[in-house]
N, C-alpha and C. Protein backbone atom coordinates (compact mmCIF):
# COMPACT_ATOMS: atom_id res chain seq x y z
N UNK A 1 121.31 160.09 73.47
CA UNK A 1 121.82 160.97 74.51
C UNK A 1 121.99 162.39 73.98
N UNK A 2 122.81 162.34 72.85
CA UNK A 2 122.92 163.68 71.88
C UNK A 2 121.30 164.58 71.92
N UNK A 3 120.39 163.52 71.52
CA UNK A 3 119.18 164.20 71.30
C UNK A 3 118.33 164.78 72.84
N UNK A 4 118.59 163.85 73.51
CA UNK A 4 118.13 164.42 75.07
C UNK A 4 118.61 165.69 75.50
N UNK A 5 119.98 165.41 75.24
CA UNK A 5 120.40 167.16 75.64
C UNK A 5 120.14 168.13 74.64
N UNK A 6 120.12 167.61 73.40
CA UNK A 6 119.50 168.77 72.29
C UNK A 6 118.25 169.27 73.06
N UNK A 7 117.23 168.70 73.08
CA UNK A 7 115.95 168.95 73.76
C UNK A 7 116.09 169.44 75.23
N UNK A 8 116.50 168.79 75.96
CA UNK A 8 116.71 169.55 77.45
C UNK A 8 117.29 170.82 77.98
N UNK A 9 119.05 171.27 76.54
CA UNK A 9 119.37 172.14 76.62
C UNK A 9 117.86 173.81 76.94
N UNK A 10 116.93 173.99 75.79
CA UNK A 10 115.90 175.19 75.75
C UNK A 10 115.42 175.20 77.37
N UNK A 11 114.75 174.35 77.96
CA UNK A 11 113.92 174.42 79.13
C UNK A 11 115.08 174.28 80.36
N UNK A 12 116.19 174.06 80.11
CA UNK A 12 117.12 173.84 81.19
C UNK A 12 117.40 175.48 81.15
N UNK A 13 117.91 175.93 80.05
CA UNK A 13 117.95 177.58 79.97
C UNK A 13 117.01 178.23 80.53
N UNK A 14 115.93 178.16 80.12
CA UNK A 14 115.11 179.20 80.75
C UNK A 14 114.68 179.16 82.37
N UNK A 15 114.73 177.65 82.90
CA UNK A 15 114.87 177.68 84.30
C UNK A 15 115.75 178.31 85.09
N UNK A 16 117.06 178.39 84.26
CA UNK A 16 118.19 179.02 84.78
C UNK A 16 117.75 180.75 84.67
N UNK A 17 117.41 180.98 83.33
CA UNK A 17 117.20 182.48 83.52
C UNK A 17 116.08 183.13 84.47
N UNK A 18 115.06 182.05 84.93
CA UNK A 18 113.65 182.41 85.93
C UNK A 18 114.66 182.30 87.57
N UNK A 19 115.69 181.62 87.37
CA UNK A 19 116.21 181.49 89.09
C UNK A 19 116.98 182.63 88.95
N UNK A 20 117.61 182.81 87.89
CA UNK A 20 117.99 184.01 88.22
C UNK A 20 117.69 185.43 88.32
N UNK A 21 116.57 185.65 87.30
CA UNK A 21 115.71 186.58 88.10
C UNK A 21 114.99 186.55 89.05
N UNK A 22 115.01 185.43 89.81
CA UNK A 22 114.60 185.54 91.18
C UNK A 22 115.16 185.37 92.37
N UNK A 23 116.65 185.12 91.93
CA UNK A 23 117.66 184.85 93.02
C UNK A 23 117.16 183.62 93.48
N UNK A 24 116.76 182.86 92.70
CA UNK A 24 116.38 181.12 93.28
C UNK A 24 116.83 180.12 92.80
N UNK A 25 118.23 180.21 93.07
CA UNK A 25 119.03 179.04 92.39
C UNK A 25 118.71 178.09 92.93
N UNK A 26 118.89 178.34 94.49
CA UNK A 26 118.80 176.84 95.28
C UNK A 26 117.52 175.80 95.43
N UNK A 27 116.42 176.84 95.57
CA UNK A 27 114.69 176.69 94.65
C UNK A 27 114.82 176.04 93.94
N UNK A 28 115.36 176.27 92.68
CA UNK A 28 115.33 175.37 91.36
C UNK A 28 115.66 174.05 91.28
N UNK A 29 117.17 174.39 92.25
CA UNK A 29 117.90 173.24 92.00
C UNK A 29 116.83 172.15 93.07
N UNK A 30 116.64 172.32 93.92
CA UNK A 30 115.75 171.16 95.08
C UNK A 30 114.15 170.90 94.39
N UNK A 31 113.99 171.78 93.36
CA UNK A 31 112.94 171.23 92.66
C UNK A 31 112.77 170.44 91.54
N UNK A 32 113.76 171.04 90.82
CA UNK A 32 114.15 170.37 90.05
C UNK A 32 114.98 168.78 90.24
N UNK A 33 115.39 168.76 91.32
CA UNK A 33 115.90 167.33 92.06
C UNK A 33 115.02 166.25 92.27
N UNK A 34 113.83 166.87 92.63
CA UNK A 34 112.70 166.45 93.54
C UNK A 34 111.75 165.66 91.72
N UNK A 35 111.26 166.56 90.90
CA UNK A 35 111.00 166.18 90.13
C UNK A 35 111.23 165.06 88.98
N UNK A 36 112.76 165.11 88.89
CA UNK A 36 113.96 164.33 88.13
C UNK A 36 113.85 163.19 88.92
N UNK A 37 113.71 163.15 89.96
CA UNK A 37 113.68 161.73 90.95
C UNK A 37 112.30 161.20 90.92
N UNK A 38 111.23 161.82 90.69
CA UNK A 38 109.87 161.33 90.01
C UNK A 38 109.67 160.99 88.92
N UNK A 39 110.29 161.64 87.89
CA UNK A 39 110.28 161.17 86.58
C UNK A 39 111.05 160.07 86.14
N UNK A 40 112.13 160.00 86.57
CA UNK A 40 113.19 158.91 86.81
C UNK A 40 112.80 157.56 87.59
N UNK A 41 111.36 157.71 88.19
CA UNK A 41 111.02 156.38 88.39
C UNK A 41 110.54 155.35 87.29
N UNK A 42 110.79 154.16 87.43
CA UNK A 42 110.38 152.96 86.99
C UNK A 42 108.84 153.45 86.23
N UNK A 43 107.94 153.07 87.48
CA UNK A 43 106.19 153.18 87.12
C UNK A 43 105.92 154.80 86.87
N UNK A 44 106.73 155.82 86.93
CA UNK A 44 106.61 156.77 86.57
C UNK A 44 106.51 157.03 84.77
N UNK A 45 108.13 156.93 84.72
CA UNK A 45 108.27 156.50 83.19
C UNK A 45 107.52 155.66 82.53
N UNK A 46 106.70 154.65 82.54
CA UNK A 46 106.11 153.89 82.42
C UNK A 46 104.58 154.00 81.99
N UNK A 47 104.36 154.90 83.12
CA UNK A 47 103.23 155.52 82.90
C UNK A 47 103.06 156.98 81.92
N UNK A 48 104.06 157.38 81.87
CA UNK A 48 104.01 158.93 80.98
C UNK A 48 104.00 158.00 79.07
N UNK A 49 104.98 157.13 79.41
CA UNK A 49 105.33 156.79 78.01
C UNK A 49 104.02 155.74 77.53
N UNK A 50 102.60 155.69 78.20
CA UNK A 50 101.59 155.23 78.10
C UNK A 50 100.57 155.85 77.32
N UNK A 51 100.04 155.20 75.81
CA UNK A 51 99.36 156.34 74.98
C UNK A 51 97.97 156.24 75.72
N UNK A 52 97.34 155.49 76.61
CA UNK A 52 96.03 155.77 77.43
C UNK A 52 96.08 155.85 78.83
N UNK A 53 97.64 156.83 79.11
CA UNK A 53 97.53 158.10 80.11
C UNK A 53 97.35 159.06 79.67
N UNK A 54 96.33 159.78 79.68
CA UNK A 54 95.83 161.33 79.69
C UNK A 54 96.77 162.17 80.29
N UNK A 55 96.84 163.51 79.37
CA UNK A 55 98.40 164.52 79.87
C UNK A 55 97.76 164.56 81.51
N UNK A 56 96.59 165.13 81.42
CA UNK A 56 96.04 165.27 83.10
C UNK A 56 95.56 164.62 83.36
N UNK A 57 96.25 163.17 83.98
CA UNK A 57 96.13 162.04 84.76
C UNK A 57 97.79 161.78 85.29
N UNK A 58 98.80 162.45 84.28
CA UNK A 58 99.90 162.38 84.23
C UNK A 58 100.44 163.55 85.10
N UNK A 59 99.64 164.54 84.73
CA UNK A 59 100.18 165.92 85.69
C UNK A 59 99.65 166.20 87.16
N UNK A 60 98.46 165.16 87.32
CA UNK A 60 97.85 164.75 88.80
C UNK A 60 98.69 163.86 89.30
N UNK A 61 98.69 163.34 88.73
CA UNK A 61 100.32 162.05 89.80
C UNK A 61 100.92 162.45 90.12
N UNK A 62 101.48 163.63 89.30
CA UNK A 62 103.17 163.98 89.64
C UNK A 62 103.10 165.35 90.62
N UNK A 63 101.82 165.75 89.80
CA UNK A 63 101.62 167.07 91.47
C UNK A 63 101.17 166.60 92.80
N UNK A 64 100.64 165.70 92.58
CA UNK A 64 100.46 164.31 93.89
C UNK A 64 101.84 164.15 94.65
N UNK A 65 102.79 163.43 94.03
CA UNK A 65 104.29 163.08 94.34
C UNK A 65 104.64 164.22 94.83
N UNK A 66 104.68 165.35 94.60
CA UNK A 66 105.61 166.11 94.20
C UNK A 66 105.40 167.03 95.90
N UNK A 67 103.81 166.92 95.58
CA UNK A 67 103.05 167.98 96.83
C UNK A 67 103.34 169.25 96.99
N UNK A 68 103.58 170.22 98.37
CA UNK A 68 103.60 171.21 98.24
C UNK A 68 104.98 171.96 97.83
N UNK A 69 106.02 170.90 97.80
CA UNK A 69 107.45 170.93 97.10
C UNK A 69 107.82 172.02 96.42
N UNK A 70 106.42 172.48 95.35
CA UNK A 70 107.09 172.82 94.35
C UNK A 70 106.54 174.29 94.57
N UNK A 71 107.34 175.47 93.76
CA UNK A 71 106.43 176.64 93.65
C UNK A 71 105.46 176.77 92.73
N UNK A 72 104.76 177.95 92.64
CA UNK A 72 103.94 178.09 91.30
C UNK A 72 104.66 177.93 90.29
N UNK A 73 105.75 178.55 89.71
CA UNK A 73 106.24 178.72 88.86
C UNK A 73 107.30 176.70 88.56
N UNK A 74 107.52 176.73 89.57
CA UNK A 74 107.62 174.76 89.44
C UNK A 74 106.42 174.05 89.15
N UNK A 75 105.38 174.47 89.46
CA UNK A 75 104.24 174.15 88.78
C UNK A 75 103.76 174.01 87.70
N UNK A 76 103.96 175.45 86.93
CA UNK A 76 103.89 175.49 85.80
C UNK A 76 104.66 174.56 84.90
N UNK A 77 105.94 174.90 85.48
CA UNK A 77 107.35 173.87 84.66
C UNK A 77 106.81 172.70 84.42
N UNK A 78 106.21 171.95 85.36
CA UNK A 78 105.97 170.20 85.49
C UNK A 78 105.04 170.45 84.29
N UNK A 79 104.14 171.40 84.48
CA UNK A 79 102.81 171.30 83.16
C UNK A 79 103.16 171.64 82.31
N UNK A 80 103.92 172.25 82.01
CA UNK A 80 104.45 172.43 80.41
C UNK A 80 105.09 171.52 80.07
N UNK A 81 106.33 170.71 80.97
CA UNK A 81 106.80 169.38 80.36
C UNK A 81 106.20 168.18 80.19
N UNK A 82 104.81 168.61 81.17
CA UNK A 82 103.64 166.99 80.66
C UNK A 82 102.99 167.51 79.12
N UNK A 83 102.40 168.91 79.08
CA UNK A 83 101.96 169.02 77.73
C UNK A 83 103.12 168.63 76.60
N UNK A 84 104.03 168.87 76.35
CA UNK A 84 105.11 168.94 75.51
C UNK A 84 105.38 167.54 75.60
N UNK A 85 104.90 166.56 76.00
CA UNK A 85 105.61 165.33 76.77
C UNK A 85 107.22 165.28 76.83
N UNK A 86 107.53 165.98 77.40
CA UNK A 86 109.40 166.17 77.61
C UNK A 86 109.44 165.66 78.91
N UNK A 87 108.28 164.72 80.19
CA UNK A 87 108.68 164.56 81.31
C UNK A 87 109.59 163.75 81.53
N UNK A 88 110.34 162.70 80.53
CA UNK A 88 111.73 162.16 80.89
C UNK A 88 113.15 162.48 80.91
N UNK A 89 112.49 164.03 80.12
CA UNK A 89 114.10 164.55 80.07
C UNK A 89 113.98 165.30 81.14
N UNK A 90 113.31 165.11 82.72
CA UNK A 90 113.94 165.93 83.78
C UNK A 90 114.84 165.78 84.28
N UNK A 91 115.64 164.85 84.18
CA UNK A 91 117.08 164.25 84.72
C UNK A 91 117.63 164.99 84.18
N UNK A 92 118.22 165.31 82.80
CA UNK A 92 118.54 166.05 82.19
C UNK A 92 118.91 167.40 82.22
N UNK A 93 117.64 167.83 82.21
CA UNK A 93 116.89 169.54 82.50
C UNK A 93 117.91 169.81 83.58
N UNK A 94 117.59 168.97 84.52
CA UNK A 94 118.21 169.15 86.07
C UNK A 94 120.26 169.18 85.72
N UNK A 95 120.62 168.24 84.97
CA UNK A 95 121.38 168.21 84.97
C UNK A 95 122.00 169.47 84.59
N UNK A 96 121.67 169.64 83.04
CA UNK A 96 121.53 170.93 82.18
C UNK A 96 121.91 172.19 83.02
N UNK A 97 120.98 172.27 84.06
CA UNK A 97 120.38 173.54 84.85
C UNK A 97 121.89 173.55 86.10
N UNK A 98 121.77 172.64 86.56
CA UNK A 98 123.28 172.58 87.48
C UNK A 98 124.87 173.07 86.50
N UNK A 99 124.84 172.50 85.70
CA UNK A 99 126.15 172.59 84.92
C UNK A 99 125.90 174.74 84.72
N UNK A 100 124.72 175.06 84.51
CA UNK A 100 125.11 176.41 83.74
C UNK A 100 125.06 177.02 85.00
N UNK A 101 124.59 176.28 86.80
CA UNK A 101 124.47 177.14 88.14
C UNK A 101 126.14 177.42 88.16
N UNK A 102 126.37 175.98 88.06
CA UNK A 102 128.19 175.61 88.26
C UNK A 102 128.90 177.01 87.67
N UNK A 103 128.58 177.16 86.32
CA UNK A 103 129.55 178.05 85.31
C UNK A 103 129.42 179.23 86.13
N UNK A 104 127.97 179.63 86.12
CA UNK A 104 127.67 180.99 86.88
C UNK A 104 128.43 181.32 87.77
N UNK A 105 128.74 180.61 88.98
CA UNK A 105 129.60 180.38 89.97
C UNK A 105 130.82 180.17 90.05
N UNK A 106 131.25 180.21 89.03
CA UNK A 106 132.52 180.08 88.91
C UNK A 106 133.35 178.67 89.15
N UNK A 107 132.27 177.27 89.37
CA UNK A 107 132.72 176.29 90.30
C UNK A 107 132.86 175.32 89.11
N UNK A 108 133.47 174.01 89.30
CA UNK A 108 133.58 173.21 88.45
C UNK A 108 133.42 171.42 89.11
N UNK A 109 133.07 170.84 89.04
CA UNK A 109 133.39 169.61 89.75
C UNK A 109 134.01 168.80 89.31
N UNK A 110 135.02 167.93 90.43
CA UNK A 110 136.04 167.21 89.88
C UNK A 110 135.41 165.90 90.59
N UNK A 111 136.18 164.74 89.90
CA UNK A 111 135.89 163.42 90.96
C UNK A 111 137.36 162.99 90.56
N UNK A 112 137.76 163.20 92.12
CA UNK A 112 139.38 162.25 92.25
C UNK A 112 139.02 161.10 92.64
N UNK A 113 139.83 160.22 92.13
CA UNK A 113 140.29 159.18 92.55
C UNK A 113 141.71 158.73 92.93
N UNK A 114 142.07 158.23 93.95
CA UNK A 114 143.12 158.31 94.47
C UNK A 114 143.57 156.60 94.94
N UNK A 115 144.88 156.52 94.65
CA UNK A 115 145.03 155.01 95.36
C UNK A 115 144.82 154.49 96.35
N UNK A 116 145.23 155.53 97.42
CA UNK A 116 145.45 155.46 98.89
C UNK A 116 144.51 156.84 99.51
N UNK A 117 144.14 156.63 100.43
CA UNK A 117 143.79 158.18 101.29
C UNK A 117 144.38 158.76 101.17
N UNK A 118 143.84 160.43 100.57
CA UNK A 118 144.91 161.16 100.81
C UNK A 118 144.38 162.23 102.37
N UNK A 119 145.49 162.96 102.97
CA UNK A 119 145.56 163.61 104.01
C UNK A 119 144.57 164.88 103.41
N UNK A 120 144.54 165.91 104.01
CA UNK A 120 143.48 167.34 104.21
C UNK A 120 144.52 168.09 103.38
N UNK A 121 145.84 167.69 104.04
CA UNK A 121 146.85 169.10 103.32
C UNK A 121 147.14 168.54 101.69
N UNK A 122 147.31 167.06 101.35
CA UNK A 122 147.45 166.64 99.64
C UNK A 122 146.65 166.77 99.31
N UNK A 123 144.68 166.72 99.75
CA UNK A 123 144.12 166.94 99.29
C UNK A 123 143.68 168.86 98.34
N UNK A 124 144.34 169.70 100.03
CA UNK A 124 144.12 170.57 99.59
C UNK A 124 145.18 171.65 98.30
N UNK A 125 145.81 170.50 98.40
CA UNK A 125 147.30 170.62 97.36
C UNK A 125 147.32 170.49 96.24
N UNK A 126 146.28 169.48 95.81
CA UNK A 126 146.02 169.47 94.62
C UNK A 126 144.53 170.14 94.20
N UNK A 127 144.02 170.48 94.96
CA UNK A 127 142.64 171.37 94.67
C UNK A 127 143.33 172.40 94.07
N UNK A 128 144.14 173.25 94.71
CA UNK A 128 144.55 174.46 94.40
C UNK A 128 145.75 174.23 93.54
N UNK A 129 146.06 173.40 92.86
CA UNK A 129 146.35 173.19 91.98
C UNK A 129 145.38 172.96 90.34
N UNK A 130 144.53 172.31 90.82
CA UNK A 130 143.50 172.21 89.75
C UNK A 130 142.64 173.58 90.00
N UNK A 131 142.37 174.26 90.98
CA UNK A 131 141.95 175.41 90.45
C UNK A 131 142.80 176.46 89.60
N UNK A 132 144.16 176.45 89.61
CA UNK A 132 144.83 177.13 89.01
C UNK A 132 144.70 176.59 87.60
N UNK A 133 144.76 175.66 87.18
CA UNK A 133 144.76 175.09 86.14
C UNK A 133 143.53 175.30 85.28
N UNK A 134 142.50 174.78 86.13
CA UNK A 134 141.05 175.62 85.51
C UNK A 134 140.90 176.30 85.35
N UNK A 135 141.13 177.33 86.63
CA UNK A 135 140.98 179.37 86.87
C UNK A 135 139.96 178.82 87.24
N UNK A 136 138.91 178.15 88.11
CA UNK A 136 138.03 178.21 88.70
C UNK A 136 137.70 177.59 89.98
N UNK A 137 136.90 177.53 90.69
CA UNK A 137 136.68 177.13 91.96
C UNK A 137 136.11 175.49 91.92
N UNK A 138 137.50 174.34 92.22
CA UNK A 138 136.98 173.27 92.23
C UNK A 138 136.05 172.30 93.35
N UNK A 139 135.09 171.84 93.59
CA UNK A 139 134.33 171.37 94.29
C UNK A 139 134.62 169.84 93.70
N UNK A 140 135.30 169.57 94.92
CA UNK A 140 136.05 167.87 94.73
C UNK A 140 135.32 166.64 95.64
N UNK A 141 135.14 165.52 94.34
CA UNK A 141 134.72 164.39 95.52
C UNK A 141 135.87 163.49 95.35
N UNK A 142 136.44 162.80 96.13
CA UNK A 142 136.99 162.20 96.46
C UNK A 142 136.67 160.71 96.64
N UNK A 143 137.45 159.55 96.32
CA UNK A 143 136.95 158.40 96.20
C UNK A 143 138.46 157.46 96.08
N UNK A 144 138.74 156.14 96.76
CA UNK A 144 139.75 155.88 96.64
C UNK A 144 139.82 154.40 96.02
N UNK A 145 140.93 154.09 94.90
CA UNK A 145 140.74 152.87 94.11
C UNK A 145 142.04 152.27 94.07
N UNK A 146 142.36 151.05 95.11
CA UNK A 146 143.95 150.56 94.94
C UNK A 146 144.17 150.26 93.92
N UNK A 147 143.72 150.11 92.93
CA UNK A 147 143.67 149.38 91.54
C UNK A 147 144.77 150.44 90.82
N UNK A 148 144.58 151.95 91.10
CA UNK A 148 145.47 152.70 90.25
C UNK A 148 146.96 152.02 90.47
N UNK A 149 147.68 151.80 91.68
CA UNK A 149 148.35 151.36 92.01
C UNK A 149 148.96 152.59 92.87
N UNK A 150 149.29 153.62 92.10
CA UNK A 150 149.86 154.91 92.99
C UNK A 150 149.34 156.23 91.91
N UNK A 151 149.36 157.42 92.72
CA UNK A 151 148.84 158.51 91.70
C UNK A 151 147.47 158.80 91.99
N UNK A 152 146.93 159.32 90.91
CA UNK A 152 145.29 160.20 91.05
C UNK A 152 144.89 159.99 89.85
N UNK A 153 143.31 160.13 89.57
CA UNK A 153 142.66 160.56 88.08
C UNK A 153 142.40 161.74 88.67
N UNK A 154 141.97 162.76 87.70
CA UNK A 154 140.78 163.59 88.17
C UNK A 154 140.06 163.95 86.79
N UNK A 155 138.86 163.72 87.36
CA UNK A 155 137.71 164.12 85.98
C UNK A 155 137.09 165.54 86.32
N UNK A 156 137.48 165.96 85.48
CA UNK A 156 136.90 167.82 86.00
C UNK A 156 136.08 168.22 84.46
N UNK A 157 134.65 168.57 84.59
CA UNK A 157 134.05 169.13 83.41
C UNK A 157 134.46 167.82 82.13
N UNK A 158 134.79 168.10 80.87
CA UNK A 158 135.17 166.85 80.50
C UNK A 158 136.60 166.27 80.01
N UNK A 159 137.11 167.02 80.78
CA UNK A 159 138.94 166.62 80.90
C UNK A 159 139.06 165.93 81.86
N UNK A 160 140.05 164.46 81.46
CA UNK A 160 140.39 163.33 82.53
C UNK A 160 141.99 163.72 82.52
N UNK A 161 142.53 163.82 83.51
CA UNK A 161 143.80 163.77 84.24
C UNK A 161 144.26 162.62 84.98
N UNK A 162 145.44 162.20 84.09
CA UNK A 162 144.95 160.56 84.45
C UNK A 162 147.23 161.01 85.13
N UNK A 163 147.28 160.85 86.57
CA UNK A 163 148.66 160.47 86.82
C UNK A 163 148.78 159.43 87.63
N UNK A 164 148.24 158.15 87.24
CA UNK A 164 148.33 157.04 87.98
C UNK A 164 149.16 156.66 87.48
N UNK A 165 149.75 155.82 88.62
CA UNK A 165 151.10 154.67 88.41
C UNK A 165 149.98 153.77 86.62
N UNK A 166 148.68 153.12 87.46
CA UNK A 166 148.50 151.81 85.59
C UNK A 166 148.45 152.95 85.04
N UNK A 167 147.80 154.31 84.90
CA UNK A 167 147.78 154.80 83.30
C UNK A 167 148.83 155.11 82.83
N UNK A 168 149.91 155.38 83.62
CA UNK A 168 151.62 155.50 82.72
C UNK A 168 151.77 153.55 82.54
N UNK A 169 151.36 153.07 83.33
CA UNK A 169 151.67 151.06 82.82
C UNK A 169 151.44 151.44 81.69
N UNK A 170 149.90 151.31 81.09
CA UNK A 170 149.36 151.08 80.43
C UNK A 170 149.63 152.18 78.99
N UNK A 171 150.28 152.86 79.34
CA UNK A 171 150.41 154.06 78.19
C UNK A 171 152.07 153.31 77.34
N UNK A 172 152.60 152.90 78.31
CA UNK A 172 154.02 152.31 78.24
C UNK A 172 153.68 151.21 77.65
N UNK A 173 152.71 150.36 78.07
CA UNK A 173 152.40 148.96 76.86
C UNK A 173 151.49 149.43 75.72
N UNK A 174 151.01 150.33 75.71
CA UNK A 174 150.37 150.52 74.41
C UNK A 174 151.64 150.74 73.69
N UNK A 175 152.43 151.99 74.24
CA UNK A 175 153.35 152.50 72.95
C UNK A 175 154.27 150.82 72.97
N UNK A 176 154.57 150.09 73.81
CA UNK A 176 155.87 148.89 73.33
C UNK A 176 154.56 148.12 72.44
N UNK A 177 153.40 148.12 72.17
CA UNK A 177 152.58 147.16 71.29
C UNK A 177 152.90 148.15 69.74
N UNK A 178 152.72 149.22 69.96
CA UNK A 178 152.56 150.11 68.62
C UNK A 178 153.58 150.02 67.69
């Protein structure tokens, strides 16, 4: 995993710096979606990681799949990651490329989890709470798990905020085991 993003980090950059000199974030990102979901197939993968697929037999499929989807310059991208054979790290790339749109933007994403539903106004209560806490603009999904028992997680970037009723249980039986 370490090494995927080692490698994905260079070409995830420079996509970011081509959308942004072109004001085509949202371009990128739906192409880069579009691609990552081709490469990410089964018989896709399958076929790239095949030493008697030819790079161009590999870059005809996927401009096949892909169709008029992509721009020139998404064009190019796909062919440089079939020459380089890097076409499995488009999940990646994509990922890569969102996280540095996110920063740009000032935005961060969280995934709450919550015991119970929460209402519009707790929800929006603790957004603006975690944006204060971040200093940035949180873009929250929401998801609900009786299992916490009472309370919230929230996973934002790679800090977990854990104020559930089990993670104080469970923090309370670790320390009475210790």
């Amino acid at each position: 995993m370490a090494e995927e993003l080692t490698l994905a980090r260079p070409y995830a950059e420079a996509v970011f710096r081509l959308a942004t000199q072109h004001k085509a974030y949202a371009e990128w990102s739906d192409m880069l979606a579009l691609a990552a979901s081709v490469a990410a197939d089964e018989q896709v993968a399958r076929l790239a990681a095949d030493p008697n697929c030819s790079n161009q037999q590999l870059e005809r499929l996927l401009l096949a799949v892909c169709g008029g989807k992509l721009s020139e310059q998404g064009v190019n991208f796909l062919k440089l990651l079939v020459e380089n054979n890097r076409i499995v790290l488009l999940p990646c790339i994509r990922e890569q490329y969102e996280k540095l749109r996110a920063d740009q933007s000032g935005e961060i994403d969280a995934a709450v989890t919550s015991a119970f539903p929460m209402s519009d106004t707790q929800l929006a209560d603790l957004i603006g709470g975690l944006e204060r806490r971040f200093k940035r603009k949180i873009k929250a999904t929401v998801k609900v798990d009786p299992e916490l028992i009472g309370g919230v997680t929230v996973v934002a970037g790679d800090e977990v905020l854990d104020a559930s009723v089990r993670g104080k249980l469970e923090t309370m039986a670790n320390a009475l085991k210790g």
